[in-house]
C-alpha atoms as a PDB file:
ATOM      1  CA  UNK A   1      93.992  75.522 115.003  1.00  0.00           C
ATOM      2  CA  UNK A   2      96.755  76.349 112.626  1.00  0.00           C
ATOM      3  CA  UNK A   3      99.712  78.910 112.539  1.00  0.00           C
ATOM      4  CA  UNK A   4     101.591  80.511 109.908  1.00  0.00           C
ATOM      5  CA  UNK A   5     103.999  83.192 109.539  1.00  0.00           C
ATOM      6  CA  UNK A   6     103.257  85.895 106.640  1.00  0.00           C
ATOM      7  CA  UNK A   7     104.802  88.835 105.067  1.00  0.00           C
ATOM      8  CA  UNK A   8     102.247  91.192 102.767  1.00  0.00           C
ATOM      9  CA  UNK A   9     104.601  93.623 101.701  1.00  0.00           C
ATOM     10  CA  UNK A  10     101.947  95.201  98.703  1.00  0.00           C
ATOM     11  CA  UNK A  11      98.504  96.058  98.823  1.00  0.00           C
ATOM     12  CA  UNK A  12      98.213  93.582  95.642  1.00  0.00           C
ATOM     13  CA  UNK A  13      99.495  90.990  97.981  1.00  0.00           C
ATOM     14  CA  UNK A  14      97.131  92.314 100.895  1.00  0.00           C
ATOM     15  CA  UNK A  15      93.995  92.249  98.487  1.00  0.00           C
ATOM     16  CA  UNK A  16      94.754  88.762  97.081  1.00  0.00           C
ATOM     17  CA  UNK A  17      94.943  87.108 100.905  1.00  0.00           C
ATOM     18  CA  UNK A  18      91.644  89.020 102.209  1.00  0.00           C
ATOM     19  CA  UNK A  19      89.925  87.817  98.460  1.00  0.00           C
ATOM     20  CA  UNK A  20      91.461  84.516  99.444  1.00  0.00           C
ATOM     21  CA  UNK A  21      90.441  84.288 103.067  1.00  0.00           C
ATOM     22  CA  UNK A  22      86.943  85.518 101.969  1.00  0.00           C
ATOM     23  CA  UNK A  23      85.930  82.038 100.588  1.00  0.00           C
ATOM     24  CA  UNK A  24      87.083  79.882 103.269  1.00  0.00           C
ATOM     25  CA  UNK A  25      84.119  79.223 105.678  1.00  0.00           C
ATOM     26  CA  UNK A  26      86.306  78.790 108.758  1.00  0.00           C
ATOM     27  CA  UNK A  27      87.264  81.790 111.161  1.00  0.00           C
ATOM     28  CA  UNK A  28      91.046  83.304 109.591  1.00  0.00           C
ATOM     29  CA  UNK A  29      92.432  85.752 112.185  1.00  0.00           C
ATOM     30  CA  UNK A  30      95.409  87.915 111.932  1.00  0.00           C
ATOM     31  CA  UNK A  31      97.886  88.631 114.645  1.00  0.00           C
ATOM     32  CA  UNK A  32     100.241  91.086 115.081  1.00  0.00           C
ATOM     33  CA  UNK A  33     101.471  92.379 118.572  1.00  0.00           C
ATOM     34  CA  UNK A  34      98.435  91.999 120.667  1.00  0.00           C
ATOM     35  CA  UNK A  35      96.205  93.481 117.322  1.00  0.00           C
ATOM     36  CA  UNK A  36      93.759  91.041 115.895  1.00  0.00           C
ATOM     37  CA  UNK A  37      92.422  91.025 112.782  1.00  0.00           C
ATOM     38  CA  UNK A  38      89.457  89.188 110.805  1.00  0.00           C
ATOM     39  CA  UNK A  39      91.514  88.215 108.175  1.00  0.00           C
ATOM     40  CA  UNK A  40      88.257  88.681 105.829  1.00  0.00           C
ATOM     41  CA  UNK A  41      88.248  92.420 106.029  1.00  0.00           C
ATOM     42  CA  UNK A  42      90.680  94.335 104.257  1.00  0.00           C
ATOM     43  CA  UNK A  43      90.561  97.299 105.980  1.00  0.00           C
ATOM     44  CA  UNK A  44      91.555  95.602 109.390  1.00  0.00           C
ATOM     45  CA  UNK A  45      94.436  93.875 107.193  1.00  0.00           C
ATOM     46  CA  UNK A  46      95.402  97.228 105.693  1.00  0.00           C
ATOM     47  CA  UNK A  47      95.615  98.721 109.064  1.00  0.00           C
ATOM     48  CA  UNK A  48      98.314  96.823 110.269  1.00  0.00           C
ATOM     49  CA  UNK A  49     102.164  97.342 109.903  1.00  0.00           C
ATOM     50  CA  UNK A  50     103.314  95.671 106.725  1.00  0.00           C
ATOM     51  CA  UNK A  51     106.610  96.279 107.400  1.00  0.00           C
ATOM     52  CA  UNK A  52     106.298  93.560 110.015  1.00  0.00           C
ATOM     53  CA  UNK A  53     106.038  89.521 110.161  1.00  0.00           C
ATOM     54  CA  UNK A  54     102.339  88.549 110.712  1.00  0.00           C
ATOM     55  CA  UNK A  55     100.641  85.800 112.328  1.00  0.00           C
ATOM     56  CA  UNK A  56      97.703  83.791 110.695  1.00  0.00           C
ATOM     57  CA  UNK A  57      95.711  81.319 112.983  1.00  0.00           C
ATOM     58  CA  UNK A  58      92.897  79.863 111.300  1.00  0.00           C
ATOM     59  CA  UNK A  59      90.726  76.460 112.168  1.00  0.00           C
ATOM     60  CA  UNK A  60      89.702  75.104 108.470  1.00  0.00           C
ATOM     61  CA  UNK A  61      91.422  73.417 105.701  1.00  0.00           C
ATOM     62  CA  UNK A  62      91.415  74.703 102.380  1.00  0.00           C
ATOM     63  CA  UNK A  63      94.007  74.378  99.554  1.00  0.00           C
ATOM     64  CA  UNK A  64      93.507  77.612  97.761  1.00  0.00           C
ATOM     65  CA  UNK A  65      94.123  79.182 101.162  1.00  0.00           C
ATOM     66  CA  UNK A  66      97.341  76.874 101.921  1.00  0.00           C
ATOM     67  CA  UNK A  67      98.774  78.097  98.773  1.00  0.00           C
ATOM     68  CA  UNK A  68      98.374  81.824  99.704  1.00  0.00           C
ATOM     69  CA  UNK A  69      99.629  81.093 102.823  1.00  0.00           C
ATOM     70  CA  UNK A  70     102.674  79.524 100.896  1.00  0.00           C
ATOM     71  CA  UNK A  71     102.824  81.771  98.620  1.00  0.00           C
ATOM     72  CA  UNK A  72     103.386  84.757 101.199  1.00  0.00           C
ATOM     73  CA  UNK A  73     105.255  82.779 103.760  1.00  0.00           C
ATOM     74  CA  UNK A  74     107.794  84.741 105.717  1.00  0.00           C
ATOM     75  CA  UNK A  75     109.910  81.392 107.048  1.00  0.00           C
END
């Protein structure tokens, strides 16, 4: 299981990660406080604080995703 450290600040940004996550066929959860989220649904993604640093564990390996992940990294 892998961990990364995000920071959607836009719902552009929040709709390109949930697209992203979407076609991975591993489990993508997100984490913030003791809230988690199915990274795959964009409502449960929308409903957390975007202000905030969020947590992405996910079990798969895919390099679309990795870039994303890059992409949005908040360290």
């Amino acid at each position: 299981m892998s961990e990364r450290k995000i920071k959607l600040t836009e719902i552009n940004d929040v709709k390109e990660f949930v697209q992203t996550a979407g076609q991975c066929d591993f489990d993508i959860d997100v984490f913030y406080n003791r809230v988690i989220i199915d990274a795959k649904s964009i409502l449960g993604v929308l409903s957390l604080d975007l202000t905030k640093v969020l947590t992405v564990k996910y079990g798969g390996d895919d390099m679309k995703f990795e870039n994303i992940l890059d992409k949005y990294s908040a360290s």
